[in-house]
C-alpha atoms as a PDB file:
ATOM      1  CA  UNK A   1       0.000   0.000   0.000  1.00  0.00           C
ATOM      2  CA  UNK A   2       1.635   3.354  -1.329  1.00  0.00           C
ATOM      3  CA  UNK A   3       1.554   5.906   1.418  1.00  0.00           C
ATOM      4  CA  UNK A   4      -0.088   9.177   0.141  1.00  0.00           C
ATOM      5  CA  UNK A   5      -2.289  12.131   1.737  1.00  0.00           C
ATOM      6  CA  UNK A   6      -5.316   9.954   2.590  1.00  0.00           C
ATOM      7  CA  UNK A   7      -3.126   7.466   4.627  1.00  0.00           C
ATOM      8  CA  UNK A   8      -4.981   7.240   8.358  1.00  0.00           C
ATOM      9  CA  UNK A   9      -2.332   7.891  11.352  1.00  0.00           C
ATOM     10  CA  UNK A  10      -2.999   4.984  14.063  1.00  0.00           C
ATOM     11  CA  UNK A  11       0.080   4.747  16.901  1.00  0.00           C
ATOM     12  CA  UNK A  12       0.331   4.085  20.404  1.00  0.00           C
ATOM     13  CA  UNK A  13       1.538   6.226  23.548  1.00  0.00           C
ATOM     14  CA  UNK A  14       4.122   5.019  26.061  1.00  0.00           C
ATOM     15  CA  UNK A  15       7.000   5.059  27.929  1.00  0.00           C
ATOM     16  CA  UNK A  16       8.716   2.768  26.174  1.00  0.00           C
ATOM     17  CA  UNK A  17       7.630   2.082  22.628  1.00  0.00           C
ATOM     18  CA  UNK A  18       7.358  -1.431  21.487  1.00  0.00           C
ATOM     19  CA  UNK A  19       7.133  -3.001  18.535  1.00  0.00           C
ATOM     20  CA  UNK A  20       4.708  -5.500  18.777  1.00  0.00           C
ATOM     21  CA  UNK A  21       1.472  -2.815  18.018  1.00  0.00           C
ATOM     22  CA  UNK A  22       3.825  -1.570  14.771  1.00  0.00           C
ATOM     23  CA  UNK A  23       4.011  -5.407  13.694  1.00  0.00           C
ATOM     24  CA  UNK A  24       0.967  -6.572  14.239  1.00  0.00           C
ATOM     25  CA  UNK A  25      -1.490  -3.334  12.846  1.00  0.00           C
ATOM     26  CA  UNK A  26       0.212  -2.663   9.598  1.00  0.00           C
ATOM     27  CA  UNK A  27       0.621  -6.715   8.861  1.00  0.00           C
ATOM     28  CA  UNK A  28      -3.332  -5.862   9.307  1.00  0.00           C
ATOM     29  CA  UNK A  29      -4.074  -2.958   7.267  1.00  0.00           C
ATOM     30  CA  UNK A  30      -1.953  -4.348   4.414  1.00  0.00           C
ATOM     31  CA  UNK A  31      -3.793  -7.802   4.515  1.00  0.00           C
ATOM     32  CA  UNK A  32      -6.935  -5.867   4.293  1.00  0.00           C
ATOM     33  CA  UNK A  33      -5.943  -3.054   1.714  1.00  0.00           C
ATOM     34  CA  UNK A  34      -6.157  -0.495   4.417  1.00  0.00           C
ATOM     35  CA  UNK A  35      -4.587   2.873   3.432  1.00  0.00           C
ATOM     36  CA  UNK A  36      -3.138   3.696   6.959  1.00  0.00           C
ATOM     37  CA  UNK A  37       0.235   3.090   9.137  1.00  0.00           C
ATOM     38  CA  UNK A  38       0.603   2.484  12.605  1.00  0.00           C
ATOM     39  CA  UNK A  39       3.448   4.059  14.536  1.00  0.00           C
ATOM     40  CA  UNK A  40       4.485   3.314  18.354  1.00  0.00           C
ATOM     41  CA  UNK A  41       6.226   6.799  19.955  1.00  0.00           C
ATOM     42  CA  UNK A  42       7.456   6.505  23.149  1.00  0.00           C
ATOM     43  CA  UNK A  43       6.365   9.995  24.772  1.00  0.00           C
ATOM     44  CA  UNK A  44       6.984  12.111  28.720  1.00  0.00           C
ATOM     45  CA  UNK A  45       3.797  13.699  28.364  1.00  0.00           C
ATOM     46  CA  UNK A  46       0.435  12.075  27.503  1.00  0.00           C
ATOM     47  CA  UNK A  47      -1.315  15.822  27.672  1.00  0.00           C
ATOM     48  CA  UNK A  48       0.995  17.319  24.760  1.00  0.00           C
ATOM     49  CA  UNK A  49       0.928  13.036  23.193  1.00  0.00           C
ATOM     50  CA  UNK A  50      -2.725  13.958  23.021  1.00  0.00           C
ATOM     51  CA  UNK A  51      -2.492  17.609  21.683  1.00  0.00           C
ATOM     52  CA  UNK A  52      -0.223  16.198  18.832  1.00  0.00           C
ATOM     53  CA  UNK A  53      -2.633  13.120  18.096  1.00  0.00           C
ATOM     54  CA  UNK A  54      -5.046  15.940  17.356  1.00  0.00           C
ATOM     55  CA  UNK A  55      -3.229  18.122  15.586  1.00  0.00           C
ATOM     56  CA  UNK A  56      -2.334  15.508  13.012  1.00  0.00           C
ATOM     57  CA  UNK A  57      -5.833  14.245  12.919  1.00  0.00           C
ATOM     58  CA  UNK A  58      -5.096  10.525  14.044  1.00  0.00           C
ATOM     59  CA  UNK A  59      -7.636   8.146  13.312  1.00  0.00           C
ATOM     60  CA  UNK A  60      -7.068   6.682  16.903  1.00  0.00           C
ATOM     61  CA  UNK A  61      -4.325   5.932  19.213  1.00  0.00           C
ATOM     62  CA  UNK A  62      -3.602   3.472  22.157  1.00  0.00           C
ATOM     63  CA  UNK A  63      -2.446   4.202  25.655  1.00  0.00           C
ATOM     64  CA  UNK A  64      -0.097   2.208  27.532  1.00  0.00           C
ATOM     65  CA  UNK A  65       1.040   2.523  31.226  1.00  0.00           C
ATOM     66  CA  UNK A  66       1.719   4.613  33.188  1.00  0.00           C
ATOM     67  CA  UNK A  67      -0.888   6.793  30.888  1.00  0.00           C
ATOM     68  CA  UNK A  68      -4.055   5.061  31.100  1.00  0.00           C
ATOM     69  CA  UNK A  69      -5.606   6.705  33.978  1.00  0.00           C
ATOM     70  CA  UNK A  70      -4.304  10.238  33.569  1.00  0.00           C
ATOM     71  CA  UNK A  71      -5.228  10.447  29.563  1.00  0.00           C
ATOM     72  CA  UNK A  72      -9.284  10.518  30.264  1.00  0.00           C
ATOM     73  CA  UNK A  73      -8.482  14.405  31.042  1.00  0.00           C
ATOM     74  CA  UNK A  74      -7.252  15.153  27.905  1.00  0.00           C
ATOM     75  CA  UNK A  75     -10.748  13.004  25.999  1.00  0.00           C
ATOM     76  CA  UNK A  76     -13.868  14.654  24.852  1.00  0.00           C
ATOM     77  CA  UNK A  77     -15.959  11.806  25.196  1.00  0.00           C
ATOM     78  CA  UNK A  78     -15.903   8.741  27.553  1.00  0.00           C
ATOM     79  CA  UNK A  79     -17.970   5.492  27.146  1.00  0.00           C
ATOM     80  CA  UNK A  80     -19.535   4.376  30.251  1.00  0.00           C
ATOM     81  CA  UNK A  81     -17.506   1.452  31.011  1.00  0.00           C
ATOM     82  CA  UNK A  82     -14.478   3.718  31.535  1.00  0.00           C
ATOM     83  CA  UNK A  83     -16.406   5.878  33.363  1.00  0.00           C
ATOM     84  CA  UNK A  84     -16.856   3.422  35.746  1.00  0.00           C
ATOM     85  CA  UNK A  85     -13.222   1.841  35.339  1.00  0.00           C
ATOM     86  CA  UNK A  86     -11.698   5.509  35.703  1.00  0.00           C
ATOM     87  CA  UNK A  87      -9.127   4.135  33.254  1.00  0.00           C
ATOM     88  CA  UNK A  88      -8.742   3.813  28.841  1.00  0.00           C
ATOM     89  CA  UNK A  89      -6.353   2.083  26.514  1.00  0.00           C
ATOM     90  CA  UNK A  90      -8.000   3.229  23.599  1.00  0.00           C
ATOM     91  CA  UNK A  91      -8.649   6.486  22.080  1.00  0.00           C
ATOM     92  CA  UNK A  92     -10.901   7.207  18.940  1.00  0.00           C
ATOM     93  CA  UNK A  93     -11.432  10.330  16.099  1.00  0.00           C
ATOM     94  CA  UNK A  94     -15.184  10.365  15.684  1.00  0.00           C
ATOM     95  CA  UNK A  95     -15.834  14.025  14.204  1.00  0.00           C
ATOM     96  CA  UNK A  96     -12.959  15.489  15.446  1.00  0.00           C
ATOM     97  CA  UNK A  97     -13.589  14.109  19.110  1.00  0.00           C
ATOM     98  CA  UNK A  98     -11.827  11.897  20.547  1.00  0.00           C
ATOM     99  CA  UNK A  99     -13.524   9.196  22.652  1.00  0.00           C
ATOM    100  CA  UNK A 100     -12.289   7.252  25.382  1.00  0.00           C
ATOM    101  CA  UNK A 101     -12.265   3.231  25.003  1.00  0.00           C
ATOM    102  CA  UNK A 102     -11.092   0.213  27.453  1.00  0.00           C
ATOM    103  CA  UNK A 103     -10.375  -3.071  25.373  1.00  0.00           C
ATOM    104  CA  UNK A 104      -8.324  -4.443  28.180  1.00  0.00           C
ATOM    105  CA  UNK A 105     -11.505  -6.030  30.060  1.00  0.00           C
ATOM    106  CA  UNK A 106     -12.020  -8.150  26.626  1.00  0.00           C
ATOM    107  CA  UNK A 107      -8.631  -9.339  26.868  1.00  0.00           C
ATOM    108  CA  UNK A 108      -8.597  -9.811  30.862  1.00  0.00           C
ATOM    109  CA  UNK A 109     -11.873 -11.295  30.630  1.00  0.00           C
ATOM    110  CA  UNK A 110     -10.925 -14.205  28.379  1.00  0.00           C
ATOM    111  CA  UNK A 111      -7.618 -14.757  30.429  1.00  0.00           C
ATOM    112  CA  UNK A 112      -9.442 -15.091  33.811  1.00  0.00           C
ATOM    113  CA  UNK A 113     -11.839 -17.319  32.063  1.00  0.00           C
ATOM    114  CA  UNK A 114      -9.193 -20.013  31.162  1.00  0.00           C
ATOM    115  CA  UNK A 115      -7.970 -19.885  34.489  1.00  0.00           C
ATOM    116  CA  UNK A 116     -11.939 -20.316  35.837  1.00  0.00           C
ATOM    117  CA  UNK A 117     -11.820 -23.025  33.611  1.00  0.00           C
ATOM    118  CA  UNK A 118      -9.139 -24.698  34.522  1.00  0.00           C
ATOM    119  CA  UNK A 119     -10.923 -25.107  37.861  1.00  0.00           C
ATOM    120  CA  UNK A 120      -9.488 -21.752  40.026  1.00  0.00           C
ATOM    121  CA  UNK A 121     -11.910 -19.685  41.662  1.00  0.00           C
ATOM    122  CA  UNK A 122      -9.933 -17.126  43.771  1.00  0.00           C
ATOM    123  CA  UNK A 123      -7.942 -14.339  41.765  1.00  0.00           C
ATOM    124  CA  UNK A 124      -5.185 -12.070  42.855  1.00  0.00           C
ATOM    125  CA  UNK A 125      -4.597  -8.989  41.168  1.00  0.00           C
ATOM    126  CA  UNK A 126      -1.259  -7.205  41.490  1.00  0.00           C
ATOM    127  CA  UNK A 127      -0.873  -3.910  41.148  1.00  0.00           C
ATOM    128  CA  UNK A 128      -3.601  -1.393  41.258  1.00  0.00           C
ATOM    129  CA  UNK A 129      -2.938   1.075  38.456  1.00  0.00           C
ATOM    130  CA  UNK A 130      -4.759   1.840  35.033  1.00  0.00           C
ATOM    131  CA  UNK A 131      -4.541  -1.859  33.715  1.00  0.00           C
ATOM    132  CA  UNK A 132      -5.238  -3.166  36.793  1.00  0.00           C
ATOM    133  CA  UNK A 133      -8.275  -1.189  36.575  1.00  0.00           C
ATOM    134  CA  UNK A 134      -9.382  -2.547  33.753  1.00  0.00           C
ATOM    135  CA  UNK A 135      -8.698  -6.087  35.308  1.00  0.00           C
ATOM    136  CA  UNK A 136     -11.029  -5.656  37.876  1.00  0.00           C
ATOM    137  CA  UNK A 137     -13.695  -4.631  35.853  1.00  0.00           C
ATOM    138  CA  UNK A 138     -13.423  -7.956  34.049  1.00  0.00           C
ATOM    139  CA  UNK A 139     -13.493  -9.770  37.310  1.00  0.00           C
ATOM    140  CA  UNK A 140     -16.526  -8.296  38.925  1.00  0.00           C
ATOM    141  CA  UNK A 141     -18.133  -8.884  35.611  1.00  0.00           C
ATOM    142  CA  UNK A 142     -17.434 -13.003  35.859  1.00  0.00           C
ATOM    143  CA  UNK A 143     -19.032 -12.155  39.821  1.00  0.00           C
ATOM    144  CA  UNK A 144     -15.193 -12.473  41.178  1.00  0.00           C
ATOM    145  CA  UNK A 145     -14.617 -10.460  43.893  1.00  0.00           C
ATOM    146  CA  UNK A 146     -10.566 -10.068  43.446  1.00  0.00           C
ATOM    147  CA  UNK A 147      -7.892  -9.629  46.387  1.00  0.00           C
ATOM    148  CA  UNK A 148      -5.650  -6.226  45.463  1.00  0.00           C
ATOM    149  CA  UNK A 149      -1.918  -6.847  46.039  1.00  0.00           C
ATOM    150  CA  UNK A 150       0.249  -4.025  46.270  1.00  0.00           C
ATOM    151  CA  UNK A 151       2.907  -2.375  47.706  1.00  0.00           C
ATOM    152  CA  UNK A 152       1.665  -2.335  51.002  1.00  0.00           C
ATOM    153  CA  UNK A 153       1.214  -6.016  51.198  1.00  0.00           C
ATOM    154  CA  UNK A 154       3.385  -6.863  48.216  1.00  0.00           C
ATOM    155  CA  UNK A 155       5.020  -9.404  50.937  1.00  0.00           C
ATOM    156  CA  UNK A 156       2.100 -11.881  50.523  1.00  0.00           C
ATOM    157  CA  UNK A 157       2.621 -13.260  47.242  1.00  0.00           C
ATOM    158  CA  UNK A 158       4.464 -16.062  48.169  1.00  0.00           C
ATOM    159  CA  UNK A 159       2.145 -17.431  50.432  1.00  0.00           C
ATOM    160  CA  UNK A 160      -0.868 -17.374  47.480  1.00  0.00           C
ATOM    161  CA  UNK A 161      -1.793 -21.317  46.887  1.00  0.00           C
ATOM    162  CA  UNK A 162      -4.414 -22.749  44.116  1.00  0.00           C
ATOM    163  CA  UNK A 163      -5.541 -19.312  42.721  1.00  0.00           C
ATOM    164  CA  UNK A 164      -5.244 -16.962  39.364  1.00  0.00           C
ATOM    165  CA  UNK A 165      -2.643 -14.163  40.046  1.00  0.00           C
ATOM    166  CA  UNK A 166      -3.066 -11.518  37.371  1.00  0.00           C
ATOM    167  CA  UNK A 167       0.590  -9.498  37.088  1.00  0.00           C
ATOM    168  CA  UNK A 168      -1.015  -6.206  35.974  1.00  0.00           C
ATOM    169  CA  UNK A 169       2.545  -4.507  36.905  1.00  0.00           C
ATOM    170  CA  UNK A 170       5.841  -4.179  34.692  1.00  0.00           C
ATOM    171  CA  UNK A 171       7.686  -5.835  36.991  1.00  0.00           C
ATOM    172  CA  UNK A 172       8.800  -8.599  35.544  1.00  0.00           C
ATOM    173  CA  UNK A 173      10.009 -12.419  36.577  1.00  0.00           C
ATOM    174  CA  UNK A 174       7.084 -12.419  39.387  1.00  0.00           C
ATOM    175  CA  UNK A 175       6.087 -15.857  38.523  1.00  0.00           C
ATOM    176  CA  UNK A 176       9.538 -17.476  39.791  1.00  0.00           C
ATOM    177  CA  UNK A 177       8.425 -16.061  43.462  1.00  0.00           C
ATOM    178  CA  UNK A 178       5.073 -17.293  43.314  1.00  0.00           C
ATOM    179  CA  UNK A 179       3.838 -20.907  44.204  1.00  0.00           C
ATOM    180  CA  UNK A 180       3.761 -23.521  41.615  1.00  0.00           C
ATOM    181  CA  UNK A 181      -0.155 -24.477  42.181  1.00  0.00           C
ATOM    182  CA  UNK A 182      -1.268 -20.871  41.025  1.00  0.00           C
ATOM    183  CA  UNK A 183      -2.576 -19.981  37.663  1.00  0.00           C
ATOM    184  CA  UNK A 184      -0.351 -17.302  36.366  1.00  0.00           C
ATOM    185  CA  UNK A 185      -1.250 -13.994  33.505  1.00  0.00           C
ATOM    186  CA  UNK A 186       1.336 -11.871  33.435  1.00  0.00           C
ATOM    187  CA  UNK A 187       0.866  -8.737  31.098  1.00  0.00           C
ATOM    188  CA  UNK A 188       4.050  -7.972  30.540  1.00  0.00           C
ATOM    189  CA  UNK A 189       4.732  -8.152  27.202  1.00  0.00           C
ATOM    190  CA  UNK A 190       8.304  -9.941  26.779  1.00  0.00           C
ATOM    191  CA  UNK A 191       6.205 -12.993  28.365  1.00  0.00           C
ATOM    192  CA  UNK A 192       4.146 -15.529  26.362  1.00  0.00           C
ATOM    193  CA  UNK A 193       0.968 -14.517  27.794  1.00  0.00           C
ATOM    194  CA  UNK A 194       1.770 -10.812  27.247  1.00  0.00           C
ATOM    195  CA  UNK A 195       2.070 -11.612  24.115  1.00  0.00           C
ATOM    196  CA  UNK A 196      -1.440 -13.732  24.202  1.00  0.00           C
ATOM    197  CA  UNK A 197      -3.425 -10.632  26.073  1.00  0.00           C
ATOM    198  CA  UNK A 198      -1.678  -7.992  23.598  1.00  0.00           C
ATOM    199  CA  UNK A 199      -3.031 -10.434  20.494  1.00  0.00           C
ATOM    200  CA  UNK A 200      -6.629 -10.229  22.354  1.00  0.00           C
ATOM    201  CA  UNK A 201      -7.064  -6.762  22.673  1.00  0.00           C
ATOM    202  CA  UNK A 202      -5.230  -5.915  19.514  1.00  0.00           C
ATOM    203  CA  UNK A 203      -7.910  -7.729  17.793  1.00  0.00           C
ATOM    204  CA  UNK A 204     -10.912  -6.244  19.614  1.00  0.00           C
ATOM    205  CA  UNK A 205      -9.013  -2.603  18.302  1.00  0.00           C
ATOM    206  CA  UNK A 206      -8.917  -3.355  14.923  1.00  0.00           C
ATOM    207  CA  UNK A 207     -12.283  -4.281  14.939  1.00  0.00           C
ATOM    208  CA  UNK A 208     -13.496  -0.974  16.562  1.00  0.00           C
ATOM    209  CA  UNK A 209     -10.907   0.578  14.289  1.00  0.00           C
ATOM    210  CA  UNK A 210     -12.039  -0.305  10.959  1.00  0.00           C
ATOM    211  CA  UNK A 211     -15.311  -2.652  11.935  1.00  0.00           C
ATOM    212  CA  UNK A 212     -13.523  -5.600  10.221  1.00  0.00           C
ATOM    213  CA  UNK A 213     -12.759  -8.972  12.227  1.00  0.00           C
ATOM    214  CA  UNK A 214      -9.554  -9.876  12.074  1.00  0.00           C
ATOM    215  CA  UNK A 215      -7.487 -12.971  14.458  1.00  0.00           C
ATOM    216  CA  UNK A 216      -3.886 -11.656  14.935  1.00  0.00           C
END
């Protein structure tokens, strides 16, 4: 696809930028003859990140931590479910306004599920930021009422038995702490199931992107 003035600007806002999104989004629009690019930026400020997404009209953006909670200032719009999360990973142009979007919870929500199926019914979130957020939503929506690990009682991991612990931090290698009976998601994206949960709610974007299905 030749890039020309009526290419559509899609990206991603974080600390770090990955490539993953880049790899996985314009593999996407070119299998489906989409005139648009996708560029990862790693950024200080998600305030003037946002100012500059508007400015060159993108189509829509993600939001990656530490962002997720702080960018819902900077939105026009915000779909209920954020509302109530008080946290968004995705950002939409409709008309010139951007809305506010969570497609974490579709992603968390079929990660828990596997663990629910594999016959866990207690889950441990860690961390309690703007993903984590978005975890919990997915939890109380499968009628799980989660246990919040954090700093202040970051010392209890190791004593979690037979339950789903959901790494919604960046710190990484948590899993070699934690006892062997426990069902372990870890989003960070190095792992194989960050890799799984950034597949998930990559597809659920491109869909709300472009209304196409698409498996990555």
């Amino acid at each position: 696809m030749e890039i020309n003035s009526e290419t559509k600007l899609y990206g991603s806002f974080s600390i770090k930028a990955g490539n993953l999104g880049c790899k996985l989004f314009n593999k996407a629009f070119q299998d489906n003859n989409i005139n648009a690019i996708y560029k990862s930026f790693s950024i200080i400020s998600i305030k003037d990140a946002v100012a500059a997404a508007r400015t060159l009209n993108f189509a829509a953006f993600a939001v990656s931590m530490p962002f997720k909670i702080d960018v819902l200032k900077y939105v026009d719009e915000i779909v209920e479910e954020c509302c109530e999360i008080g946290a968004a990973n995705t950002i939409i142009n409709k008309n010139e306004k951007l809305w506010a979007y969570n497609t974490d919870i579709y992603a968390a929500n079929k990660a828990i599920s596997l663990g629910l199926d594999s016959g866990y019914s207690k889950l441990y979130i860690l961390g309690n930021g703007g993903y984590s957020k978005g975890v919990q939503y997915a939890a109380k929506k499968l009628s799980l009422n989660p246990i919040i690990i954090s700093r202040n009682n970051w010392n209890k991991i190791e004593n979690i038995e037979n339950s789903i612990i959901y790494n919604c931090t960046p710190v990484e290698e948590i899993s070699k702490i934690t006892h062997n009976s426990n069902y372990f998601i870890d989003c960070v994206t190095t792992t194989d199931w960050g890799k799984k949960l950034s597949m998930w709610q990559a597809s659920k974007q491109f869909k709300m992107y472009t209304g196409l299905e698409y498996k990555f």
